[in-house]
PDB file of N, CA and C in Angstrom:
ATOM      1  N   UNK A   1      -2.224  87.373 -13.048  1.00  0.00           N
ATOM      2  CA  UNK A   1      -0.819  87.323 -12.727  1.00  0.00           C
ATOM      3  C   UNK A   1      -0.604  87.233 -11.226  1.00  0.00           C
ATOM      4  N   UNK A   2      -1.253  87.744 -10.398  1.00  0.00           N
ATOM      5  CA  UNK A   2      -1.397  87.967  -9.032  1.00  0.00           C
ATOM      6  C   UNK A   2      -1.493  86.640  -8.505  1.00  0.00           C
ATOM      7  N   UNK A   3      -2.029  85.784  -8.946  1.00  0.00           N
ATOM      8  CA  UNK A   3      -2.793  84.127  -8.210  1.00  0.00           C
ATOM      9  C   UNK A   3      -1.345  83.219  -8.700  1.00  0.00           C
ATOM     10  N   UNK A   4      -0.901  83.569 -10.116  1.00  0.00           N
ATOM     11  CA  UNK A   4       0.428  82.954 -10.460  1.00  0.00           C
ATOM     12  C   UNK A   4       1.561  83.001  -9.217  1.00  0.00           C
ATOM     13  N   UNK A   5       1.530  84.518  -9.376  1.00  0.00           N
ATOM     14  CA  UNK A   5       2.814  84.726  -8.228  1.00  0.00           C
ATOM     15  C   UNK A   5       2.346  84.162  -7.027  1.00  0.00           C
ATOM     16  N   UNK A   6       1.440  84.507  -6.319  1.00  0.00           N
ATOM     17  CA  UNK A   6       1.200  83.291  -5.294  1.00  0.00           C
ATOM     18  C   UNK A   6       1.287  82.152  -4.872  1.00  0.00           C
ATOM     19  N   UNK A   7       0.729  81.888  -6.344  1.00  0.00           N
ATOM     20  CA  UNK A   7       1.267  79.613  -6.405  1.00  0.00           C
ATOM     21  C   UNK A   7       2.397  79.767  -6.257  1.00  0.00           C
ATOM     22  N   UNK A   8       3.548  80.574  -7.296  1.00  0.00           N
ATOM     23  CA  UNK A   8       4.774  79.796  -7.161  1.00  0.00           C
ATOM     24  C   UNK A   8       5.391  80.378  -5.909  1.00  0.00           C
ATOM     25  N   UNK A   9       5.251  81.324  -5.453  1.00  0.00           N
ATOM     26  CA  UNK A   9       5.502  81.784  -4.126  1.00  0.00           C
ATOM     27  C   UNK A   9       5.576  80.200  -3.015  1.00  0.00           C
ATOM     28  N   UNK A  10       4.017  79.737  -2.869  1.00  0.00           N
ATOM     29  CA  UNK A  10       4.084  79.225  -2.133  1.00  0.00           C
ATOM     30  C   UNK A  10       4.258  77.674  -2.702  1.00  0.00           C
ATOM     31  N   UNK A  11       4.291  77.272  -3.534  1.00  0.00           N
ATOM     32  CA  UNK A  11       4.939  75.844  -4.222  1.00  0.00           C
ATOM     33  C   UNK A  11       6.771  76.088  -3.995  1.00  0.00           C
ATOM     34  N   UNK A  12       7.002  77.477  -4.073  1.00  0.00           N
ATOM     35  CA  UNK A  12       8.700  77.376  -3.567  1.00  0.00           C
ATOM     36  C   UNK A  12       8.934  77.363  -1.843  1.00  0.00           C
ATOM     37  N   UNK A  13       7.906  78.064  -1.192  1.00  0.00           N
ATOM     38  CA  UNK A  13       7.989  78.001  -0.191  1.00  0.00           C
ATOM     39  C   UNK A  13       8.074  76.376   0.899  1.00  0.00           C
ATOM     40  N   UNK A  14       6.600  75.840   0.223  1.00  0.00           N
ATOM     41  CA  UNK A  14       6.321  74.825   0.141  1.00  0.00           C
ATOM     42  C   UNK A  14       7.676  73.376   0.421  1.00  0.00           C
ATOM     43  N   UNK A  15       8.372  73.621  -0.850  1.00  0.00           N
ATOM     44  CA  UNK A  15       9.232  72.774  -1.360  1.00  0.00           C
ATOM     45  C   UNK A  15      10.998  72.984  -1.661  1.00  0.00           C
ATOM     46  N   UNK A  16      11.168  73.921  -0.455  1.00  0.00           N
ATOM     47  CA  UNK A  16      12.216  74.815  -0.364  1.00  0.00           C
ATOM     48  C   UNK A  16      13.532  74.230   0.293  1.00  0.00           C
ATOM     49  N   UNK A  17      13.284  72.696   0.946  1.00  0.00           N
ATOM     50  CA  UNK A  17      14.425  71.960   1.122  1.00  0.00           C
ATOM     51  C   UNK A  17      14.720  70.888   0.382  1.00  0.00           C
ATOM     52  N   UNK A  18      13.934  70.583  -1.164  1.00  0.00           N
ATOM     53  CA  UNK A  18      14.211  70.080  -1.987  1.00  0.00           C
ATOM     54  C   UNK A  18      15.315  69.934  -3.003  1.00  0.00           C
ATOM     55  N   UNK A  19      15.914  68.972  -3.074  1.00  0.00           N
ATOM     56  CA  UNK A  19      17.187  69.601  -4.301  1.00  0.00           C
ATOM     57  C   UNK A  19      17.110  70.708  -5.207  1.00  0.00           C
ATOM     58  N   UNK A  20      15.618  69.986  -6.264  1.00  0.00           N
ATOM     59  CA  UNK A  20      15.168  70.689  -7.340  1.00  0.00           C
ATOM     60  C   UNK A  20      15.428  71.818  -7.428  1.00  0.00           C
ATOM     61  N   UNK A  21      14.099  72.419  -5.766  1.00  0.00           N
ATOM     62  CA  UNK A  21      14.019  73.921  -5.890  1.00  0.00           C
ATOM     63  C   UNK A  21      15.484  74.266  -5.460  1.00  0.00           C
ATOM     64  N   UNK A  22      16.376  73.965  -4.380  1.00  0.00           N
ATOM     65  CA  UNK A  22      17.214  74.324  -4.101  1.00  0.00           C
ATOM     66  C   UNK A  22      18.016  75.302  -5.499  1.00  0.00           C
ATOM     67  N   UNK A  23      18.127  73.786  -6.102  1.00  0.00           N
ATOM     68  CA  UNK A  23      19.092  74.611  -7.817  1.00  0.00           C
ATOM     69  C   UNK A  23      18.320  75.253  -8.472  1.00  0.00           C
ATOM     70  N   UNK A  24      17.308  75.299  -8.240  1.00  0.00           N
ATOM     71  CA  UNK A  24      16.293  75.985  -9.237  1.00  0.00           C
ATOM     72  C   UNK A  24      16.581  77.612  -8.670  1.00  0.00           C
ATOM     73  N   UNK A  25      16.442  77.829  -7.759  1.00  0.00           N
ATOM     74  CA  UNK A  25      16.764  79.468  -6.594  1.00  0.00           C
ATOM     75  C   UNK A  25      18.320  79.386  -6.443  1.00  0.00           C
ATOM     76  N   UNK A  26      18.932  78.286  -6.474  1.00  0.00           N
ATOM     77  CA  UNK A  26      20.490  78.881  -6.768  1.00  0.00           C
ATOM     78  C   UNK A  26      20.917  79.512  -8.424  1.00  0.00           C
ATOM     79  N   UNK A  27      20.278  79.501  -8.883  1.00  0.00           N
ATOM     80  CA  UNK A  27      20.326  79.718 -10.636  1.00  0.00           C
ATOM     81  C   UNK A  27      19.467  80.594 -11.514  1.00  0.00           C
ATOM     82  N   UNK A  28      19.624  81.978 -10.798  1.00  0.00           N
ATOM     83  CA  UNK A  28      18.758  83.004 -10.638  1.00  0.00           C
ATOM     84  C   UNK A  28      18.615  83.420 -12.110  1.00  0.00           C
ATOM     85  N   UNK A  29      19.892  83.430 -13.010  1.00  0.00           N
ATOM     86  CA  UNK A  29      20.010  84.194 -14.609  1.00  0.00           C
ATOM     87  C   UNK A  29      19.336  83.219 -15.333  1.00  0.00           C
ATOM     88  N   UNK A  30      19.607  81.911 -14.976  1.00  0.00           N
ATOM     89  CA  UNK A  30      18.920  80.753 -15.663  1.00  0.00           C
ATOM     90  C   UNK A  30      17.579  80.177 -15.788  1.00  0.00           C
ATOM     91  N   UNK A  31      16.581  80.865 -14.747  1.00  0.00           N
ATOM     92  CA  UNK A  31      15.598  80.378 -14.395  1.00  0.00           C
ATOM     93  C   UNK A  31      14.425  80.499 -15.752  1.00  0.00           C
ATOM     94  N   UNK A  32      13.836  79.176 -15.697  1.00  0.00           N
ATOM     95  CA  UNK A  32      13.102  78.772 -16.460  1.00  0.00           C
ATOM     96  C   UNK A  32      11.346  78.890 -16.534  1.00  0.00           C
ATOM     97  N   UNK A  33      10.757  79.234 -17.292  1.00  0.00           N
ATOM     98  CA  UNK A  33       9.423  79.136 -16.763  1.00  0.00           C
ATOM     99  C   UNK A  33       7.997  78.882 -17.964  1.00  0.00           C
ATOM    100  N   UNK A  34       7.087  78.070 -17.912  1.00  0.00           N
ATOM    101  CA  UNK A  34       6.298  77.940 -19.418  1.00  0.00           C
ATOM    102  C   UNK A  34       5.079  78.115 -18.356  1.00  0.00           C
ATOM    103  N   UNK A  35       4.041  78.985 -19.146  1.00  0.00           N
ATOM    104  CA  UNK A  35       2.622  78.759 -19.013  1.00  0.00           C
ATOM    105  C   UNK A  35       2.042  78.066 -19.934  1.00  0.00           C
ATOM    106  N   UNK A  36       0.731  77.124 -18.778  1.00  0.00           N
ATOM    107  CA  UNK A  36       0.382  76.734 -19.738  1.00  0.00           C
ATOM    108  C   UNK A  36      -1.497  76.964 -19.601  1.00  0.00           C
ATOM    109  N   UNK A  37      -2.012  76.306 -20.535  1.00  0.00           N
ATOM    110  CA  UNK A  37      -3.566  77.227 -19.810  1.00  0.00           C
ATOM    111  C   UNK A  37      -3.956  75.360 -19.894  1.00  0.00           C
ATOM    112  N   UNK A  38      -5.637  76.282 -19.372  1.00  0.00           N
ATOM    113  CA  UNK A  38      -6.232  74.990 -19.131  1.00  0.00           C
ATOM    114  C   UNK A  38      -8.020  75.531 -19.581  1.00  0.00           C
ATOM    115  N   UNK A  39      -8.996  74.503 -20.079  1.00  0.00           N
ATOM    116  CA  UNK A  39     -10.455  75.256 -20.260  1.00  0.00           C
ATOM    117  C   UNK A  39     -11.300  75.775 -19.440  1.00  0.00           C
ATOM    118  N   UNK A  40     -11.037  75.102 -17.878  1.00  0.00           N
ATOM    119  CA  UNK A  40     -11.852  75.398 -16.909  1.00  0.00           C
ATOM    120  C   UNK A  40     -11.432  75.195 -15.208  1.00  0.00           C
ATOM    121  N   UNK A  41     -11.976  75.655 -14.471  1.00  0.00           N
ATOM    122  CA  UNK A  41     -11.996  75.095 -13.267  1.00  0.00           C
ATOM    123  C   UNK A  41     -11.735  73.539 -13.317  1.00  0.00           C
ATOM    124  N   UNK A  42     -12.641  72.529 -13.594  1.00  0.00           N
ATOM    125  CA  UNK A  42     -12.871  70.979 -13.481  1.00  0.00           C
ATOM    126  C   UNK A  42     -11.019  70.621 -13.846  1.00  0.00           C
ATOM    127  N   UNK A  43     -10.398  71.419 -15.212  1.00  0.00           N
ATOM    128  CA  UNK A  43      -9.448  70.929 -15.790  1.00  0.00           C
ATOM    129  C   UNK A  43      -8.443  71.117 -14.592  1.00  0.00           C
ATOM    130  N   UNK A  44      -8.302  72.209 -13.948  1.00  0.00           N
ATOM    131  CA  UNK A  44      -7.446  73.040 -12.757  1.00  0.00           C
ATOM    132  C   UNK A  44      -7.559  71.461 -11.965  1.00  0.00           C
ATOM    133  N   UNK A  45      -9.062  71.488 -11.188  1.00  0.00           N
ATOM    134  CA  UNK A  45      -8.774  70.486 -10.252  1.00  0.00           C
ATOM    135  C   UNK A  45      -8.289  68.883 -10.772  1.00  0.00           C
ATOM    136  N   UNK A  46      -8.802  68.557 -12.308  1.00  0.00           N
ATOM    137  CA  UNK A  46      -8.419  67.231 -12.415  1.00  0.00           C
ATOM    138  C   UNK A  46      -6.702  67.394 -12.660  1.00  0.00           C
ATOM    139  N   UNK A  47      -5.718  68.212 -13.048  1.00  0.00           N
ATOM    140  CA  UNK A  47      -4.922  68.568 -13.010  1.00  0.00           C
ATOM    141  C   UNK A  47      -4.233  68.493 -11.413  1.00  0.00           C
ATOM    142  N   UNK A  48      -4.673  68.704 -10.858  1.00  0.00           N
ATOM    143  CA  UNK A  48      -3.919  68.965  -8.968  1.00  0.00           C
ATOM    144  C   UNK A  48      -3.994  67.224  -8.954  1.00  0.00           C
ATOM    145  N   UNK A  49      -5.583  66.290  -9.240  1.00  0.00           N
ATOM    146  CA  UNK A  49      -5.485  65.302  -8.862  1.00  0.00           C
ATOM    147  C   UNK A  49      -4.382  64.321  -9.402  1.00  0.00           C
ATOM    148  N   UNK A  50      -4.239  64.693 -10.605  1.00  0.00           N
ATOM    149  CA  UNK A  50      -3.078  63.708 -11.322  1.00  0.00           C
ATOM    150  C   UNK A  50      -2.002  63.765 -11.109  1.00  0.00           C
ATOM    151  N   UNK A  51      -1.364  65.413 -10.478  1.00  0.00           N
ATOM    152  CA  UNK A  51      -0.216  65.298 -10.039  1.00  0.00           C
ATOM    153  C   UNK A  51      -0.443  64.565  -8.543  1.00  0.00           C
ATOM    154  N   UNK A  52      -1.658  64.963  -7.427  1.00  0.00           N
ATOM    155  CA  UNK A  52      -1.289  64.174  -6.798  1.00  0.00           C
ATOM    156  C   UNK A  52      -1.182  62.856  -6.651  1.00  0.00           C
ATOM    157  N   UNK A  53      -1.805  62.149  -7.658  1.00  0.00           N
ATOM    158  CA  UNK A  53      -2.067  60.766  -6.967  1.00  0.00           C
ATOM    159  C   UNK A  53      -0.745  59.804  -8.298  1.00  0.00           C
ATOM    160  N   UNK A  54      -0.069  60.842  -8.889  1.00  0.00           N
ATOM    161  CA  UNK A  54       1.200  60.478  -9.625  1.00  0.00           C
ATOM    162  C   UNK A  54       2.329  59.514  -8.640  1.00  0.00           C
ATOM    163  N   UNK A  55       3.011  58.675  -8.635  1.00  0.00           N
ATOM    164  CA  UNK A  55       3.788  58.015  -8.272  1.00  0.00           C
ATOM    165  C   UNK A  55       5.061  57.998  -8.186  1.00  0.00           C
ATOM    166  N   UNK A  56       5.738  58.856  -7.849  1.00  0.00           N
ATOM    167  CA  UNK A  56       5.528  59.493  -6.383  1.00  0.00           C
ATOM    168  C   UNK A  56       4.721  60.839  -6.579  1.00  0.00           C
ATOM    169  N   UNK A  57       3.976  61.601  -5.899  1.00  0.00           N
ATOM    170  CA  UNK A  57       3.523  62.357  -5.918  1.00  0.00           C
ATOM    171  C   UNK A  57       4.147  63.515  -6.337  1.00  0.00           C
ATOM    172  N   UNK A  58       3.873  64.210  -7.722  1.00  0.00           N
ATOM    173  CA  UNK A  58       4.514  65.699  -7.991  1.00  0.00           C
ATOM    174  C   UNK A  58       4.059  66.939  -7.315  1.00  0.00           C
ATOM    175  N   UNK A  59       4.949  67.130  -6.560  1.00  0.00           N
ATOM    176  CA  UNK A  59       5.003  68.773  -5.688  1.00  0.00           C
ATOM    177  C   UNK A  59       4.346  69.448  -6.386  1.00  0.00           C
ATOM    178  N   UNK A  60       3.370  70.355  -6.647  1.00  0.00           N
ATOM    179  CA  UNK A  60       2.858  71.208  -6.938  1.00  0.00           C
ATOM    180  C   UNK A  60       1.587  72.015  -5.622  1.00  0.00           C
ATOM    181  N   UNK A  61       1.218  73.718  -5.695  1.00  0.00           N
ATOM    182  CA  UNK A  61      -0.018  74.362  -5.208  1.00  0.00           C
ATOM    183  C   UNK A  61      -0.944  74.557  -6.122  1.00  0.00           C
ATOM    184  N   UNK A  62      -2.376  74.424  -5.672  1.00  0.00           N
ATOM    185  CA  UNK A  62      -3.239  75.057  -6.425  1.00  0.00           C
ATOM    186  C   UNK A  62      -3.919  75.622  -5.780  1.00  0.00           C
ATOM    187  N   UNK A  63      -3.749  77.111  -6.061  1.00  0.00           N
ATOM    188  CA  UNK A  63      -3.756  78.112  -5.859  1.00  0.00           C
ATOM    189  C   UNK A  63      -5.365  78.596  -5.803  1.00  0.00           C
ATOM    190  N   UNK A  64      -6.078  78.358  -4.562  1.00  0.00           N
ATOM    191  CA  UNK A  64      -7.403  79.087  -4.445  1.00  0.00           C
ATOM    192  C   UNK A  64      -7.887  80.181  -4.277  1.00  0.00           C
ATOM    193  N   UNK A  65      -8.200  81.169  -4.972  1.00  0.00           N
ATOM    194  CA  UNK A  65      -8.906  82.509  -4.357  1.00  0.00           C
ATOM    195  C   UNK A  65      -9.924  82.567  -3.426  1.00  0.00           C
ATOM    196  N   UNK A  66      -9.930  83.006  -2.548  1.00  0.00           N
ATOM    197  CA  UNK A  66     -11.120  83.621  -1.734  1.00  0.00           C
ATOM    198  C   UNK A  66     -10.837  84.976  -1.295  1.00  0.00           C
ATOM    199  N   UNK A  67     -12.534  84.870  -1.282  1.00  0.00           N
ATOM    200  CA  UNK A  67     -13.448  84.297  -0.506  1.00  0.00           C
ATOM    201  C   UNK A  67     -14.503  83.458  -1.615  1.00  0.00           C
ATOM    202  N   UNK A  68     -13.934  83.576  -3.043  1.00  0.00           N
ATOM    203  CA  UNK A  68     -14.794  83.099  -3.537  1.00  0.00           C
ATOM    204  C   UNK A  68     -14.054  81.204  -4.006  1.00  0.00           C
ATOM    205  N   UNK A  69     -13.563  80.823  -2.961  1.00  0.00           N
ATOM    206  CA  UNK A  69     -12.842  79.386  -3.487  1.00  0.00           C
ATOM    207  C   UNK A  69     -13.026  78.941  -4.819  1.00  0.00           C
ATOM    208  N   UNK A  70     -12.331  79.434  -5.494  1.00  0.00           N
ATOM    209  CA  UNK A  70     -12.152  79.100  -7.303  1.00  0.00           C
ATOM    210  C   UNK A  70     -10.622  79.188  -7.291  1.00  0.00           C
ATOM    211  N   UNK A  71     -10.637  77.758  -7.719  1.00  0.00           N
ATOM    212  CA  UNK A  71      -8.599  77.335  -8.054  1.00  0.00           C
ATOM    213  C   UNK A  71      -8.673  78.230  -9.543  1.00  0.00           C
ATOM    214  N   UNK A  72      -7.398  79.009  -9.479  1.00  0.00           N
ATOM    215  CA  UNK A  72      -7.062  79.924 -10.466  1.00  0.00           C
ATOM    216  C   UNK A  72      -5.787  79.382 -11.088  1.00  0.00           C
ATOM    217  N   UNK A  73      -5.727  78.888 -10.674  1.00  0.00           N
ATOM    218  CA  UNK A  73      -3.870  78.399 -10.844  1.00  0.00           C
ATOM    219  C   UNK A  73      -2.644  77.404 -10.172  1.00  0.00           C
ATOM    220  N   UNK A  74      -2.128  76.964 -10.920  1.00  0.00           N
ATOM    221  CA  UNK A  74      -0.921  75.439 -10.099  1.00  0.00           C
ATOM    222  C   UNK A  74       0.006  76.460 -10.211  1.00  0.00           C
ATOM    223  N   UNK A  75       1.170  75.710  -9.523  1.00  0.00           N
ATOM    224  CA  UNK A  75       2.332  75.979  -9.745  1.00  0.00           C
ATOM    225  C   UNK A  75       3.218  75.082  -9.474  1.00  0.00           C
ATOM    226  N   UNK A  76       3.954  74.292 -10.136  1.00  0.00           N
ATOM    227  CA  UNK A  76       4.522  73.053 -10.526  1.00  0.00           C
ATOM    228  C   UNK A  76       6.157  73.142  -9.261  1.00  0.00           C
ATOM    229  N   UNK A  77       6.425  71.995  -8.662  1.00  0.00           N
ATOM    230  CA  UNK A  77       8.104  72.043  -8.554  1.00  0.00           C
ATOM    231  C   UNK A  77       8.767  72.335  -9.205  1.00  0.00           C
ATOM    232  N   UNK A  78      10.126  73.001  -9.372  1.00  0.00           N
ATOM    233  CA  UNK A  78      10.523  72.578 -10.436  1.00  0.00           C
ATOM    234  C   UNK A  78      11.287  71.270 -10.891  1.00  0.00           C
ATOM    235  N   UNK A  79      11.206  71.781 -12.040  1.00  0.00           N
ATOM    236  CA  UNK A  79      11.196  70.501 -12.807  1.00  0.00           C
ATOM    237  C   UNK A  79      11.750  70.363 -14.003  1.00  0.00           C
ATOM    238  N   UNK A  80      12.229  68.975 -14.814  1.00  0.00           N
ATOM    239  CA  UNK A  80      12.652  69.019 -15.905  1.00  0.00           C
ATOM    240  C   UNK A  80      11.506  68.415 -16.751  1.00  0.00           C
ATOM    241  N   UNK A  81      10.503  68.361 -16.393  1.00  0.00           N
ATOM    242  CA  UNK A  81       9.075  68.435 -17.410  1.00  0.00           C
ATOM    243  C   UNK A  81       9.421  66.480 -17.919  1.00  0.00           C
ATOM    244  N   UNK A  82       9.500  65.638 -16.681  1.00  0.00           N
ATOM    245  CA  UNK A  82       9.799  64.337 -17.044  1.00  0.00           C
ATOM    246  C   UNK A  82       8.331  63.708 -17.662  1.00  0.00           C
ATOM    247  N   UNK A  83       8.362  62.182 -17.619  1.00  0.00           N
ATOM    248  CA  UNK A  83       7.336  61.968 -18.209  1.00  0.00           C
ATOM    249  C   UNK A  83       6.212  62.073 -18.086  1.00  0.00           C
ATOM    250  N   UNK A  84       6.120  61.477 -16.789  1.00  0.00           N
ATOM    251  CA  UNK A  84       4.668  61.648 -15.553  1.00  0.00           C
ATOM    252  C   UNK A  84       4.291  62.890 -15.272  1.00  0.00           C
ATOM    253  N   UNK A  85       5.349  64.221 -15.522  1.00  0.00           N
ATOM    254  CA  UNK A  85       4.608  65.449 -15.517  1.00  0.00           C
ATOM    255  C   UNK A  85       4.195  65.928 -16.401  1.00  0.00           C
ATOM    256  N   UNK A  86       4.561  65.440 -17.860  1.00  0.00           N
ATOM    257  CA  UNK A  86       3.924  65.442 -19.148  1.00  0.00           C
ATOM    258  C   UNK A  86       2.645  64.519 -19.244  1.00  0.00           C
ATOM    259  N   UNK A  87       2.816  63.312 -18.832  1.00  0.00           N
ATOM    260  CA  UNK A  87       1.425  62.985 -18.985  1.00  0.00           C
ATOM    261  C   UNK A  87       0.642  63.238 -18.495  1.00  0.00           C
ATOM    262  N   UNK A  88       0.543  63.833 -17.052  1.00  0.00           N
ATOM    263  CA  UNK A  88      -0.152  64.724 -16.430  1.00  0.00           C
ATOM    264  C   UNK A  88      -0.770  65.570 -16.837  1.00  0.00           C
ATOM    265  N   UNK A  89       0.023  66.688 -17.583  1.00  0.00           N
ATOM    266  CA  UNK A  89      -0.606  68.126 -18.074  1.00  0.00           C
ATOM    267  C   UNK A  89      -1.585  67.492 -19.085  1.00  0.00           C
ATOM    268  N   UNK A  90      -0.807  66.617 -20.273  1.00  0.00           N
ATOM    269  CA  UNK A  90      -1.489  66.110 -21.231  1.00  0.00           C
ATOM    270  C   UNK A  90      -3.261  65.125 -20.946  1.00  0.00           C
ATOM    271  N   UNK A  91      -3.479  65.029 -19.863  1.00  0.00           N
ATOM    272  CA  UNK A  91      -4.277  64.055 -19.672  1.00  0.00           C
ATOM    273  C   UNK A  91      -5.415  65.372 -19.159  1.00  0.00           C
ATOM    274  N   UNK A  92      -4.748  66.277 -18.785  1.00  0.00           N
ATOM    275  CA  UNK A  92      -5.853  67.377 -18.295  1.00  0.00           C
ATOM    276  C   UNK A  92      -6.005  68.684 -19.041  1.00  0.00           C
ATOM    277  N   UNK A  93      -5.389  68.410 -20.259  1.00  0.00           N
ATOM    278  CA  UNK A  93      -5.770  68.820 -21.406  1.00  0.00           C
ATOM    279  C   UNK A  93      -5.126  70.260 -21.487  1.00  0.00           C
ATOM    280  N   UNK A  94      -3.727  70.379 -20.173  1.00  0.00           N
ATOM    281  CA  UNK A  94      -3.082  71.888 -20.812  1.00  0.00           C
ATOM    282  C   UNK A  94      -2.236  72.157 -21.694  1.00  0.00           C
ATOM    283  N   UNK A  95      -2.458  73.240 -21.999  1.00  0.00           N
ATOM    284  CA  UNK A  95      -1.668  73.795 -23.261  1.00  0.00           C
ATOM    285  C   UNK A  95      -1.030  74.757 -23.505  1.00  0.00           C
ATOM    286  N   UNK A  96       0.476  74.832 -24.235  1.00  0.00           N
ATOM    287  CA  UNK A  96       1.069  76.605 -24.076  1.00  0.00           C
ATOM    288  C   UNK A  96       0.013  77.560 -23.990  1.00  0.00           C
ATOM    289  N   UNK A  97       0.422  78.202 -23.288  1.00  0.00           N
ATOM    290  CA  UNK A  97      -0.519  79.374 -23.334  1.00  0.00           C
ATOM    291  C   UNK A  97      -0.230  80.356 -24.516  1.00  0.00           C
ATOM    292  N   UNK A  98      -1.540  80.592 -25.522  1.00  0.00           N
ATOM    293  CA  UNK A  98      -1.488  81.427 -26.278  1.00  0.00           C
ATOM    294  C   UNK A  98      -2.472  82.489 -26.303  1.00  0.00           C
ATOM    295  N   UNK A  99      -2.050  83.452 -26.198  1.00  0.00           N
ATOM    296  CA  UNK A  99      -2.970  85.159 -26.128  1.00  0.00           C
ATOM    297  C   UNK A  99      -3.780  85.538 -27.460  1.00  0.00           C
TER     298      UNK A  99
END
């Protein structure tokens, strides 16, 4: 939970003169949020690559721990989950997160 709050910490920080986030932090009762998981490290990073090299590039952090550099976690712009950020997740194989 700790590496979560971080990403989106700094994916809002990040992306904080954006419309998106703008309404997204003006709309505090409303705010929206899905986890989703992923199988591994490889999935984490092929995941960062697809959003970045997406057209136009989707805002997102991925979130590294150290000292031991292992990506633990994204944290997406927000977003209305359009197509290219669906095919994204889908291509790197994440999924609701279930416990």
């Amino acid at each position: 939970m700790a590496q979560a709050a971080h990403a989106t910490a700094a994916v809002l920080h990040e992306t904080r003169d954006l419309p998106e986030t703008i309404a997204y932090l003006d709309n505090l009762p409303n705010m929206r949020k899905a986890v989703l998981q992923t199988t591994d490290e490889s999935s984490l990073r092929r995941l960062s690559e697809l959003l970045s090299s997406s057209s136009p590039p989707i805002a997102h952090h991925l979130w590294i721990e150290h000292p031991e550099d292992i990506p633990t976690c994204i944290a997406l712009v927000p977003n209305r989950r359009e197509s290219r950020i669906k095919k994204a997740l889908d291509k790197s194989g994440a999924r609701l997160w279930k416990s």
